[in-house]
PDB file of N, CA and C in Angstrom:
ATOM      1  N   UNK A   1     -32.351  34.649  33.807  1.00  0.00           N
ATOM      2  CA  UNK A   1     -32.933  35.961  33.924  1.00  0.00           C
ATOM      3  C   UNK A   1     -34.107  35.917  34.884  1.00  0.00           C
ATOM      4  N   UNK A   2     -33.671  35.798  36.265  1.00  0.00           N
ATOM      5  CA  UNK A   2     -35.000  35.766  37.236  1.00  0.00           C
ATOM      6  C   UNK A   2     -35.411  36.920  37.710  1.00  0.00           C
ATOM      7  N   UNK A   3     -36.045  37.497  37.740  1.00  0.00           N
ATOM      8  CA  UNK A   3     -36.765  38.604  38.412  1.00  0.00           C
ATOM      9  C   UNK A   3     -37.385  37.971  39.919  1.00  0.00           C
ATOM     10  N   UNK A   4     -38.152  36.853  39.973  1.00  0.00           N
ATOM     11  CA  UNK A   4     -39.004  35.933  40.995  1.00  0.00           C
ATOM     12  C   UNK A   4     -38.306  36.316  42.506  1.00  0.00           C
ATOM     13  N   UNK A   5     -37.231  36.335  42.416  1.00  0.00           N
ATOM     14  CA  UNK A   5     -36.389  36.715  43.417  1.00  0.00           C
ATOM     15  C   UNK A   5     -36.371  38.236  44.143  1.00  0.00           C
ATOM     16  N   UNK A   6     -36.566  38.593  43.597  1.00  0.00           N
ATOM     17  CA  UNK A   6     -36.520  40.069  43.889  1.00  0.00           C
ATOM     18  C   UNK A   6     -38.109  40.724  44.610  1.00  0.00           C
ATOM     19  N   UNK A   7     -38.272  40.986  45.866  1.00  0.00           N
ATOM     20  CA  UNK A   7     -38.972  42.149  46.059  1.00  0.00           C
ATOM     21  C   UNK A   7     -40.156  42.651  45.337  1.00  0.00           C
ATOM     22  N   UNK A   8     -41.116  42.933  45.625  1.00  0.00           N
ATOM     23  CA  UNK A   8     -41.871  44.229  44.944  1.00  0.00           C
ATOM     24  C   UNK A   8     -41.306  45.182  45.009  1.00  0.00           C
ATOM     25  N   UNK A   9     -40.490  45.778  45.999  1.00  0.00           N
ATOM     26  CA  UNK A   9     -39.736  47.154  46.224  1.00  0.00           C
ATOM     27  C   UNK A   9     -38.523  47.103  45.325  1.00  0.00           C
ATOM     28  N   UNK A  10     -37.877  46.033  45.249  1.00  0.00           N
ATOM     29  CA  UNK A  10     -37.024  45.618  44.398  1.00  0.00           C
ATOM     30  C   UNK A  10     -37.290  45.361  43.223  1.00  0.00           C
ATOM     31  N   UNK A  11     -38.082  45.062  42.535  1.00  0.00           N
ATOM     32  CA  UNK A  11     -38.724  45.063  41.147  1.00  0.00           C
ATOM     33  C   UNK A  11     -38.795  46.738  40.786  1.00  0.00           C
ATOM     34  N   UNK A  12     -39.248  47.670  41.575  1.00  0.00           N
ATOM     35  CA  UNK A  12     -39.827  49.060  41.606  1.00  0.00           C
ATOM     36  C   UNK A  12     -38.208  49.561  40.894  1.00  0.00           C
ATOM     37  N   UNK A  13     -37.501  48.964  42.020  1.00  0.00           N
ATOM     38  CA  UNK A  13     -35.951  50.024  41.817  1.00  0.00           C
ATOM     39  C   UNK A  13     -35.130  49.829  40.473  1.00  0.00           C
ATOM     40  N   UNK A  14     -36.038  48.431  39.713  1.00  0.00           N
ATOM     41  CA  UNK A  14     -35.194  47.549  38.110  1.00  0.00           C
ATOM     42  C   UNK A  14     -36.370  48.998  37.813  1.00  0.00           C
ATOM     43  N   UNK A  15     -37.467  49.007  37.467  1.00  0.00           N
ATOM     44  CA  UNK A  15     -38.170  49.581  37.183  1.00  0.00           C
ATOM     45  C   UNK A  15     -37.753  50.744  36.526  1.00  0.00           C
ATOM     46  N   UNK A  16     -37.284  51.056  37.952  1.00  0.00           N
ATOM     47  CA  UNK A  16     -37.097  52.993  37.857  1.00  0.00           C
ATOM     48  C   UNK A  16     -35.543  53.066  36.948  1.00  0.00           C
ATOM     49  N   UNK A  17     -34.958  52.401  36.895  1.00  0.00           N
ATOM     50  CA  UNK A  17     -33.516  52.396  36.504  1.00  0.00           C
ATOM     51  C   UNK A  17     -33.802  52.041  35.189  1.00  0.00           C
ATOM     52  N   UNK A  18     -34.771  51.315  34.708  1.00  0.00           N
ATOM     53  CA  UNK A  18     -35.103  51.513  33.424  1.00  0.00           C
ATOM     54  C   UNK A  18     -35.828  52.657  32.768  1.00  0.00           C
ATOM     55  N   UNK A  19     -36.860  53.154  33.559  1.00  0.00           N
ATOM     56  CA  UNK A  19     -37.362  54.245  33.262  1.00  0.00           C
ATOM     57  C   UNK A  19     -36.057  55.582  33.115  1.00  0.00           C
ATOM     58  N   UNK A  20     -35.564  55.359  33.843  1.00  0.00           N
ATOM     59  CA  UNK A  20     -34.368  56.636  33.713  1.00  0.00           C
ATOM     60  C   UNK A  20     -33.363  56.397  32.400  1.00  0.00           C
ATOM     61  N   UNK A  21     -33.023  55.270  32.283  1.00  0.00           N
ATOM     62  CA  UNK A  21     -32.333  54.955  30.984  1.00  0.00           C
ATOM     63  C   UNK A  21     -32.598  55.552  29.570  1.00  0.00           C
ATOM     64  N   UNK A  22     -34.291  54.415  30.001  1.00  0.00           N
ATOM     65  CA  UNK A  22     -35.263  55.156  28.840  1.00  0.00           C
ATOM     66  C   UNK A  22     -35.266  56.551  28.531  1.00  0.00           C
ATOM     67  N   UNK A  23     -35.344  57.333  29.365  1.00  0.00           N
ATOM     68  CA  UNK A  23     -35.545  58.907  29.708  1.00  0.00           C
ATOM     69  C   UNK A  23     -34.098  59.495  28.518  1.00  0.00           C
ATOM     70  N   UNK A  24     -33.471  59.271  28.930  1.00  0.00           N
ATOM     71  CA  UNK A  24     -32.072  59.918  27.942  1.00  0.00           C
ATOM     72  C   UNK A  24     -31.781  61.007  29.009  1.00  0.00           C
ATOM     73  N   UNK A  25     -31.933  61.158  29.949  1.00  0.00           N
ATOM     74  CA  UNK A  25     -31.971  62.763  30.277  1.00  0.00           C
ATOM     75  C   UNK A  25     -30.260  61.939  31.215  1.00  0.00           C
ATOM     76  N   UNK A  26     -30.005  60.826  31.849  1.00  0.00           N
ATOM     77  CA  UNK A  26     -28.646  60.336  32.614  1.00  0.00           C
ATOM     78  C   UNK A  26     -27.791  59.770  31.426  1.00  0.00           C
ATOM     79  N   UNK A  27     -28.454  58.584  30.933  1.00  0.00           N
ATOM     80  CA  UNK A  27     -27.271  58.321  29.972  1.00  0.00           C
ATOM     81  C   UNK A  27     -27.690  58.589  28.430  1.00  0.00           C
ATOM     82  N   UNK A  28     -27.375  59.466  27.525  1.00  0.00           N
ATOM     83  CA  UNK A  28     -27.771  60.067  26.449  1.00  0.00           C
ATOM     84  C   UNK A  28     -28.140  59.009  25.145  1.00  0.00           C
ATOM     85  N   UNK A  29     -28.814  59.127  24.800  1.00  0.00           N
ATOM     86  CA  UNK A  29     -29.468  58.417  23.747  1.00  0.00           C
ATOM     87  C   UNK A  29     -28.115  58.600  22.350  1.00  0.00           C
ATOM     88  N   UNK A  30     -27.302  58.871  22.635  1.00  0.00           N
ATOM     89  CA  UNK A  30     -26.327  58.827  21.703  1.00  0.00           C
ATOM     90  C   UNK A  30     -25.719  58.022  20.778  1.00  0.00           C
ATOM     91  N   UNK A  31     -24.347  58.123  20.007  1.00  0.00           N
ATOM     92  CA  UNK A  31     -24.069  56.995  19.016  1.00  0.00           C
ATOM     93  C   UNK A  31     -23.411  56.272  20.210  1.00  0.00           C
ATOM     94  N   UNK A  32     -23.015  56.438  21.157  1.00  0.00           N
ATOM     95  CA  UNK A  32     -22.420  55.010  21.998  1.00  0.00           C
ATOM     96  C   UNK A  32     -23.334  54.337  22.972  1.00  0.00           C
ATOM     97  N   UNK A  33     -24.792  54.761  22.641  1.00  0.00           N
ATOM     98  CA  UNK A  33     -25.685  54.053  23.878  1.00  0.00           C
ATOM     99  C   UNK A  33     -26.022  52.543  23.590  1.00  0.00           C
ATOM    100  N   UNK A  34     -25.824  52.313  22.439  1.00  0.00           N
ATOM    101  CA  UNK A  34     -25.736  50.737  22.140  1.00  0.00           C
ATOM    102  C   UNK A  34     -24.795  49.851  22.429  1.00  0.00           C
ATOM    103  N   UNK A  35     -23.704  50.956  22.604  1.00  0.00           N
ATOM    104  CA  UNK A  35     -22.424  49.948  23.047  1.00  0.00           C
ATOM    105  C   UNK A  35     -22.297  49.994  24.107  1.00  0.00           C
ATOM    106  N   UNK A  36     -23.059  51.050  24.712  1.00  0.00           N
ATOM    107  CA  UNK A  36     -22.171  50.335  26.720  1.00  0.00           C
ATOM    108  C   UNK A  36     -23.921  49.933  27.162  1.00  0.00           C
ATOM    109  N   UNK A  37     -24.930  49.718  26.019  1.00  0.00           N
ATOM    110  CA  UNK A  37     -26.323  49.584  26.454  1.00  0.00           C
ATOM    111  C   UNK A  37     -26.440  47.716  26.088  1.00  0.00           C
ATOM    112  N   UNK A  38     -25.815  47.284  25.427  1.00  0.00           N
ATOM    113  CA  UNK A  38     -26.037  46.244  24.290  1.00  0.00           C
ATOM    114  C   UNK A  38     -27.116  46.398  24.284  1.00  0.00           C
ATOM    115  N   UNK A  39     -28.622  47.101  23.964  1.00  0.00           N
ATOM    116  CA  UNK A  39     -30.081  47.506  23.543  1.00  0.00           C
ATOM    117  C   UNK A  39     -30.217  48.572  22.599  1.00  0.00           C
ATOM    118  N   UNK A  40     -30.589  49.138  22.139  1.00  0.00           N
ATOM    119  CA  UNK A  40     -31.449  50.042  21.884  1.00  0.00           C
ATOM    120  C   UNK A  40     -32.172  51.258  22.286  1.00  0.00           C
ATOM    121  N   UNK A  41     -32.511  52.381  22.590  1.00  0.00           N
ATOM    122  CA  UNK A  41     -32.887  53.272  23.475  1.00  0.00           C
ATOM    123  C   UNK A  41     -34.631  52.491  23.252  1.00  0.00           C
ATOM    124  N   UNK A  42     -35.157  52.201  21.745  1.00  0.00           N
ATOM    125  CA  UNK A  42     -36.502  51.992  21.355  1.00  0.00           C
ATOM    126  C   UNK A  42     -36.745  50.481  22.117  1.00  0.00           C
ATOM    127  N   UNK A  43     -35.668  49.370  22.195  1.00  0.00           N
ATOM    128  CA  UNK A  43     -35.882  48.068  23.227  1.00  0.00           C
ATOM    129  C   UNK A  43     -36.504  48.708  25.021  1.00  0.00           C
ATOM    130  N   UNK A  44     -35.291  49.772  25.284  1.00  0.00           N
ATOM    131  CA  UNK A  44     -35.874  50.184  26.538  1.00  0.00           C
ATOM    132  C   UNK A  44     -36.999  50.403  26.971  1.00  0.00           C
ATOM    133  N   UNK A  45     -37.234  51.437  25.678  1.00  0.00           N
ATOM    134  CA  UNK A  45     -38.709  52.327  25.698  1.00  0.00           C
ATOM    135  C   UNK A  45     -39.924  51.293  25.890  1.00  0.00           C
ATOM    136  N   UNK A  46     -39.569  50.056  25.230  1.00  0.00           N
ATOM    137  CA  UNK A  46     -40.940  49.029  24.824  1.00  0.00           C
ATOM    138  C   UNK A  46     -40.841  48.203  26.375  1.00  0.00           C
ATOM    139  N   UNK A  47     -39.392  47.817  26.706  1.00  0.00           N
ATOM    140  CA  UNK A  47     -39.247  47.126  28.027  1.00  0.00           C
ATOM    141  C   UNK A  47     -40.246  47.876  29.038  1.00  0.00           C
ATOM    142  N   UNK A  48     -39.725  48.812  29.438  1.00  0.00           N
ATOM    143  CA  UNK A  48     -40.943  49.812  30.347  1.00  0.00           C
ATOM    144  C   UNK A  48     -42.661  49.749  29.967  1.00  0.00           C
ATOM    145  N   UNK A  49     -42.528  50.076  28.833  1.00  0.00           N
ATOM    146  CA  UNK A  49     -43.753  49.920  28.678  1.00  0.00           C
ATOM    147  C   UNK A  49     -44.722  48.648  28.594  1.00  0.00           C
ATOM    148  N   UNK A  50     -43.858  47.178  28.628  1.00  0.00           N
ATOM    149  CA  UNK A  50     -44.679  46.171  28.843  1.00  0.00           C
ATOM    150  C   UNK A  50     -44.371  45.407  30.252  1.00  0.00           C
ATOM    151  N   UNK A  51     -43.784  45.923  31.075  1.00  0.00           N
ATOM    152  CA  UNK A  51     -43.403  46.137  32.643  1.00  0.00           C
ATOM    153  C   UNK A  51     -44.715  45.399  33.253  1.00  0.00           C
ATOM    154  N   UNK A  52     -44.688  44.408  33.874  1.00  0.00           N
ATOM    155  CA  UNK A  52     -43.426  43.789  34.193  1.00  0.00           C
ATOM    156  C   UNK A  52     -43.762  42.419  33.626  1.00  0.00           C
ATOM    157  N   UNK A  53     -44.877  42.523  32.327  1.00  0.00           N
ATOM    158  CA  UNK A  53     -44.709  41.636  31.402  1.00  0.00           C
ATOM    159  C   UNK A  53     -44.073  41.377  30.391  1.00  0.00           C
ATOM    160  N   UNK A  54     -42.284  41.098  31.295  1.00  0.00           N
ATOM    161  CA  UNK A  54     -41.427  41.670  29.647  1.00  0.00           C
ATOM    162  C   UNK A  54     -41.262  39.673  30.247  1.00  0.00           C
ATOM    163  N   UNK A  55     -40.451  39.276  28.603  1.00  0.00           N
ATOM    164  CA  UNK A  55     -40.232  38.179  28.058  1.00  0.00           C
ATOM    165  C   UNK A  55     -38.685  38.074  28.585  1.00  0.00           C
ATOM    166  N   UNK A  56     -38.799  37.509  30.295  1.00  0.00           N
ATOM    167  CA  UNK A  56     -37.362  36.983  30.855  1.00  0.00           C
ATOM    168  C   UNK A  56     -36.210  36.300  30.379  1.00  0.00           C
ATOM    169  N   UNK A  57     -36.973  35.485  29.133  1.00  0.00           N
ATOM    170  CA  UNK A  57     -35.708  34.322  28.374  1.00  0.00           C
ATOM    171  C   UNK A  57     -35.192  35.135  27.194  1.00  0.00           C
ATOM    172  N   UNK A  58     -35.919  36.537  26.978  1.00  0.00           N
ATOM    173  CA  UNK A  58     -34.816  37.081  26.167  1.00  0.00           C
ATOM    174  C   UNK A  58     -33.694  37.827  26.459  1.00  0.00           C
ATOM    175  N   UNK A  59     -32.544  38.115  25.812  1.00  0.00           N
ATOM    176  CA  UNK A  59     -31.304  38.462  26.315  1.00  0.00           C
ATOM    177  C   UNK A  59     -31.147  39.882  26.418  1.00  0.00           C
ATOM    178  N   UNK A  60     -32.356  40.078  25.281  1.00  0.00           N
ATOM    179  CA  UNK A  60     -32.806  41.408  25.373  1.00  0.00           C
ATOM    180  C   UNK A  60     -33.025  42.576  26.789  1.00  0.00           C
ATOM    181  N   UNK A  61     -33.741  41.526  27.560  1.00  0.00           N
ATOM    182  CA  UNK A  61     -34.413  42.389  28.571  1.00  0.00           C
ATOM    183  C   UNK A  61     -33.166  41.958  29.672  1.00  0.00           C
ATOM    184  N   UNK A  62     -32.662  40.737  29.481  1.00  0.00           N
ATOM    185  CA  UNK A  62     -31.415  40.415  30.582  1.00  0.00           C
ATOM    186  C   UNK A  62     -30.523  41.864  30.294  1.00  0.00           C
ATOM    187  N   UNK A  63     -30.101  41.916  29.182  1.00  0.00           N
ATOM    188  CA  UNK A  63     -29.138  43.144  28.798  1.00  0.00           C
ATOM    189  C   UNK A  63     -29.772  44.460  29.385  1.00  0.00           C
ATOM    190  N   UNK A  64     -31.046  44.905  29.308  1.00  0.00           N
ATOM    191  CA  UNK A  64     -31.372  45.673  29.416  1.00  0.00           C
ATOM    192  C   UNK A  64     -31.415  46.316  31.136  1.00  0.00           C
ATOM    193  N   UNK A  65     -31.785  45.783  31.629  1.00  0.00           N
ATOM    194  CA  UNK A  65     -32.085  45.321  33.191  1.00  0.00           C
ATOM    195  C   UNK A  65     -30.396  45.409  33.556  1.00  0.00           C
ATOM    196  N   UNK A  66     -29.626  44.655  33.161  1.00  0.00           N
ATOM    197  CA  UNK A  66     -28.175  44.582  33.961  1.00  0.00           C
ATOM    198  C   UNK A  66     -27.310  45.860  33.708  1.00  0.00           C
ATOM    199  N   UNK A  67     -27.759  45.796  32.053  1.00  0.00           N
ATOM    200  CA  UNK A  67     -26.671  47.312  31.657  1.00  0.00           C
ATOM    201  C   UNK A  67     -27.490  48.443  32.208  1.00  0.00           C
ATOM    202  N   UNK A  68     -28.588  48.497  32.656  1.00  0.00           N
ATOM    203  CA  UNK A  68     -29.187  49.987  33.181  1.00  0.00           C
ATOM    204  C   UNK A  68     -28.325  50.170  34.327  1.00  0.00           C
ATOM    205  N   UNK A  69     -28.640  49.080  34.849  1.00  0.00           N
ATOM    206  CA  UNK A  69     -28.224  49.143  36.730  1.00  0.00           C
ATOM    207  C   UNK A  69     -26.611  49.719  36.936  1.00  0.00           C
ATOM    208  N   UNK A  70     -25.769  48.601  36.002  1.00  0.00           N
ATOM    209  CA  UNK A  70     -24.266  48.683  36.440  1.00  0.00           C
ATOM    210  C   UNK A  70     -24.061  50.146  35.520  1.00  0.00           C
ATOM    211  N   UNK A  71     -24.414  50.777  34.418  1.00  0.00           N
ATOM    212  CA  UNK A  71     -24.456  51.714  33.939  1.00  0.00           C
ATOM    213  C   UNK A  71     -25.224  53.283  34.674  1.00  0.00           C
ATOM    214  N   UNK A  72     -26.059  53.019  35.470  1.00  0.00           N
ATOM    215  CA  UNK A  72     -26.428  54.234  36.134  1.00  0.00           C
ATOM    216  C   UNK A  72     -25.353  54.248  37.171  1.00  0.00           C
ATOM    217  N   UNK A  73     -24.845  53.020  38.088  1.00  0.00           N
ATOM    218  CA  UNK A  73     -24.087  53.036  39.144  1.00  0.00           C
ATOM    219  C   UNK A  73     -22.677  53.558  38.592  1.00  0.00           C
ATOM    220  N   UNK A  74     -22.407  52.547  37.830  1.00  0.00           N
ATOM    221  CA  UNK A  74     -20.609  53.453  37.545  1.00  0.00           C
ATOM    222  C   UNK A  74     -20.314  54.019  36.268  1.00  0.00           C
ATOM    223  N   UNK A  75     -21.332  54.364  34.783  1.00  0.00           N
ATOM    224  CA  UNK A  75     -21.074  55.013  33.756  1.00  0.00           C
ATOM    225  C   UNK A  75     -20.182  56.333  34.731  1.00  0.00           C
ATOM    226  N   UNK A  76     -19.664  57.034  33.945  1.00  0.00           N
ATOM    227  CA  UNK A  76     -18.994  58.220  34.374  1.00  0.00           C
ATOM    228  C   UNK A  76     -20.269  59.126  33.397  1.00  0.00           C
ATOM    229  N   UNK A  77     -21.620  59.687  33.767  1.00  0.00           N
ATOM    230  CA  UNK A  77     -22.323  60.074  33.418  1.00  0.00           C
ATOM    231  C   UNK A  77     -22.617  61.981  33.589  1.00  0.00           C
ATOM    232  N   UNK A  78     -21.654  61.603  34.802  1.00  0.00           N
ATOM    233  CA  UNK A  78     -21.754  63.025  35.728  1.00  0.00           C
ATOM    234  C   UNK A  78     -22.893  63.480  36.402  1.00  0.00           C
ATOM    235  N   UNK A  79     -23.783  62.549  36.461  1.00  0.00           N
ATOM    236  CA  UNK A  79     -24.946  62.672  37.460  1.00  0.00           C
ATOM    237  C   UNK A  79     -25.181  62.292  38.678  1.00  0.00           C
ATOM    238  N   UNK A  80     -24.085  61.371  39.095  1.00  0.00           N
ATOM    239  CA  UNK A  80     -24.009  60.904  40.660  1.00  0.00           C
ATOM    240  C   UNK A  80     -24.452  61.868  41.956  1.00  0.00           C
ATOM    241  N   UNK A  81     -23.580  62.643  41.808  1.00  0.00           N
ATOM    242  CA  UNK A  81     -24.020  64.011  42.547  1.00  0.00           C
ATOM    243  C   UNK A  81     -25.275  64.811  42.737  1.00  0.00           C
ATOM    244  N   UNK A  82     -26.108  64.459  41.804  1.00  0.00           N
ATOM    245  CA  UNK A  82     -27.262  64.847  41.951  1.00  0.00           C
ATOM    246  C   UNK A  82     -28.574  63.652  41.771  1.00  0.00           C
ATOM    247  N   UNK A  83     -28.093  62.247  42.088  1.00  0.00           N
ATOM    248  CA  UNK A  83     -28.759  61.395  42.155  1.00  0.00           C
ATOM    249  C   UNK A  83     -30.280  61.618  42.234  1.00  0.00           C
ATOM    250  N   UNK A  84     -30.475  62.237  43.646  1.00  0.00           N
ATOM    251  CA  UNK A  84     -31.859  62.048  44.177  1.00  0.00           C
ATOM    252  C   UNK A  84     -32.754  63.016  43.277  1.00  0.00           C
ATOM    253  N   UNK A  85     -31.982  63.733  42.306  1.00  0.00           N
ATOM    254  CA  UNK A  85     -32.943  64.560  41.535  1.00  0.00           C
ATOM    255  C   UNK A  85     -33.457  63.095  40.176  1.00  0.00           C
ATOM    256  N   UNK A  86     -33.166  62.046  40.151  1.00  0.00           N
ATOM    257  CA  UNK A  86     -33.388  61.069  39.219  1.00  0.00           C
ATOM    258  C   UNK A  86     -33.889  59.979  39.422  1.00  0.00           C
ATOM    259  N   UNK A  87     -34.115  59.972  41.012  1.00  0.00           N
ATOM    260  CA  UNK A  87     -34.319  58.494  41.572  1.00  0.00           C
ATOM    261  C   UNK A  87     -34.869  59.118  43.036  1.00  0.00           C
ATOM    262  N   UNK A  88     -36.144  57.676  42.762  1.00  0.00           N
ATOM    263  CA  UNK A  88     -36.440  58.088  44.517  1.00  0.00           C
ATOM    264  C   UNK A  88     -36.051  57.151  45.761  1.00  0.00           C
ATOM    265  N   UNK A  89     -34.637  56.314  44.847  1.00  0.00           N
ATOM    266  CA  UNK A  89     -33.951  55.483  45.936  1.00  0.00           C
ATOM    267  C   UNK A  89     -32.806  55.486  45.837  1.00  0.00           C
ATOM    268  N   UNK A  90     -32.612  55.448  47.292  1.00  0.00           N
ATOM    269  CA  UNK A  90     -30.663  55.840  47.543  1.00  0.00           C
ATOM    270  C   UNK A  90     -30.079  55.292  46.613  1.00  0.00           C
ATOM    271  N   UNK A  91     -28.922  55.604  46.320  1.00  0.00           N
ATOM    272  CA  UNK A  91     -27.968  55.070  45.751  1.00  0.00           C
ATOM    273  C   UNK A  91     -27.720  53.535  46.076  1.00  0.00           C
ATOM    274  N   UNK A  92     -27.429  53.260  47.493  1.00  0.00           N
ATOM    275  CA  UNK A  92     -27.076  52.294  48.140  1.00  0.00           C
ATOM    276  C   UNK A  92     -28.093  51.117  47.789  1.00  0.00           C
ATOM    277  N   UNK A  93     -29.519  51.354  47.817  1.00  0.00           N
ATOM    278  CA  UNK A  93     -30.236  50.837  47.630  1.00  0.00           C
ATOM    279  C   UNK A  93     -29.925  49.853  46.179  1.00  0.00           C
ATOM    280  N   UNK A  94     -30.014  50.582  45.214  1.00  0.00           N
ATOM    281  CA  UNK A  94     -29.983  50.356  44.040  1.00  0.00           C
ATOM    282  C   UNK A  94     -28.581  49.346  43.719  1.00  0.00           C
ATOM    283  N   UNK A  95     -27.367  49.999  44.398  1.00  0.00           N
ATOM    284  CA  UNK A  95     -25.741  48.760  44.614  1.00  0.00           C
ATOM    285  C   UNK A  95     -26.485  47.488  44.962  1.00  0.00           C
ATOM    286  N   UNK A  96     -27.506  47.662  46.280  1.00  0.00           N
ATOM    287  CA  UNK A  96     -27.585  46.040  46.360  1.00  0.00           C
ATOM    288  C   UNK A  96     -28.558  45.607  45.515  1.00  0.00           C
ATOM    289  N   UNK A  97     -29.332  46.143  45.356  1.00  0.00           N
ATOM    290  CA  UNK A  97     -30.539  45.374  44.295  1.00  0.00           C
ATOM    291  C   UNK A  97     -29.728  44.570  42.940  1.00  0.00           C
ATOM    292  N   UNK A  98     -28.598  45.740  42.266  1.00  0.00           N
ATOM    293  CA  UNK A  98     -27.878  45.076  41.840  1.00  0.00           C
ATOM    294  C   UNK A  98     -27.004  44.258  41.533  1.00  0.00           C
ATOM    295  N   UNK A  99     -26.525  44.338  42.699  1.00  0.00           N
ATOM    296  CA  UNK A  99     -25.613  42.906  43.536  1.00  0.00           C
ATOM    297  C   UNK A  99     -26.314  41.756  43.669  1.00  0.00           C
ATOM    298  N   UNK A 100     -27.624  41.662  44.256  1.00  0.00           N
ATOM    299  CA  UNK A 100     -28.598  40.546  43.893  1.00  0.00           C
ATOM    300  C   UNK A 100     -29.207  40.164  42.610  1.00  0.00           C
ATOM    301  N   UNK A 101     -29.474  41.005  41.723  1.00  0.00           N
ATOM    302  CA  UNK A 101     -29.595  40.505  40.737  1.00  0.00           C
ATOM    303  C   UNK A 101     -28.519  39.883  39.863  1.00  0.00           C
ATOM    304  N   UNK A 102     -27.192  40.614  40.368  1.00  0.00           N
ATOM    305  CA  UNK A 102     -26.115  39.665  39.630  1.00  0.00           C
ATOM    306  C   UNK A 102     -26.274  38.616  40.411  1.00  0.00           C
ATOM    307  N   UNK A 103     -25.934  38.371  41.547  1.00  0.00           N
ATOM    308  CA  UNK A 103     -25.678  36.787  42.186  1.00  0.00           C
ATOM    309  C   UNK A 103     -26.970  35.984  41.787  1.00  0.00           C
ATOM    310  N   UNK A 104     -27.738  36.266  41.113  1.00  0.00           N
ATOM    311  CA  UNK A 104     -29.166  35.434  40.963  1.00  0.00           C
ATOM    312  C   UNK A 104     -29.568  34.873  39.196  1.00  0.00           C
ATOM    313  N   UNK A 105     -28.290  35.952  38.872  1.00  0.00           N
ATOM    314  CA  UNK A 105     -28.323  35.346  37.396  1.00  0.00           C
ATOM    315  C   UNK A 105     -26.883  35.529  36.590  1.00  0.00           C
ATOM    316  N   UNK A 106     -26.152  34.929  37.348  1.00  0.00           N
ATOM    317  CA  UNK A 106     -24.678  34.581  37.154  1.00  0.00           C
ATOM    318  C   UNK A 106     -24.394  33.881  36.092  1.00  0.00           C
ATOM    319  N   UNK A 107     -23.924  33.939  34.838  1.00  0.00           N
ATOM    320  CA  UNK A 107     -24.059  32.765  33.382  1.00  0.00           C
ATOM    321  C   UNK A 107     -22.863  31.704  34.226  1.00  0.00           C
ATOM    322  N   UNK A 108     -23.669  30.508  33.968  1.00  0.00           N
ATOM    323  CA  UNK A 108     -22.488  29.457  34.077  1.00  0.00           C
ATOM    324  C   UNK A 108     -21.329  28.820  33.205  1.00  0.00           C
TER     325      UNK A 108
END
């Protein structure tokens, strides 16, 4: 679970993709947000809020961090289309940030 790798600008964009998670307003705080979240909406809430002193060796924040990203990018949420009203970085942006963070913490 490295973050070290990543950017300040790139840290910003894990950031914001958590903050939006957190938010409920893209993917709903519902009975299935644990299952395509493996977290908690209340893990999120605390992740953000101890930013970017969260505890890397837990699986917690690995889960949290990976399922935001690949979950804002391809949940079928119905918000794609209006992205930039949720984020103040492209779409594109956010594919690779997440593409690097997978290739950087690949389970062996």
């Amino acid at each position: 679970m490295i973050l070290k790798e990543l950017t300040e600008r790139e840290k910003l964009i894990v950031l914001e993709c958590l903050k939006c998670v957190a938010s409920g307003e893209v993917i709903y705080h519902d009975w299935e947000f644990s299952i395509i979240m493996n977290v908690t909406p209340e893990e999120i809430k605390q992740m953000v809020k101890e930013w970017p002193e969260v505890n890397l060796s837990n699986n917690t924040v690995y889960y949290a961090i990976n399922d935001s990203m690949n979950n804002l990018l391809g949940y079928p949420h119905s918000k794609q289309t209006i992205w930039d009203e949720y984020f103040a970085f492209p779409r594109e942006e956010v594919k690779r940030v997440f593409r690097k963070w997978k290739d950087n913490n690949a389970v062996e």
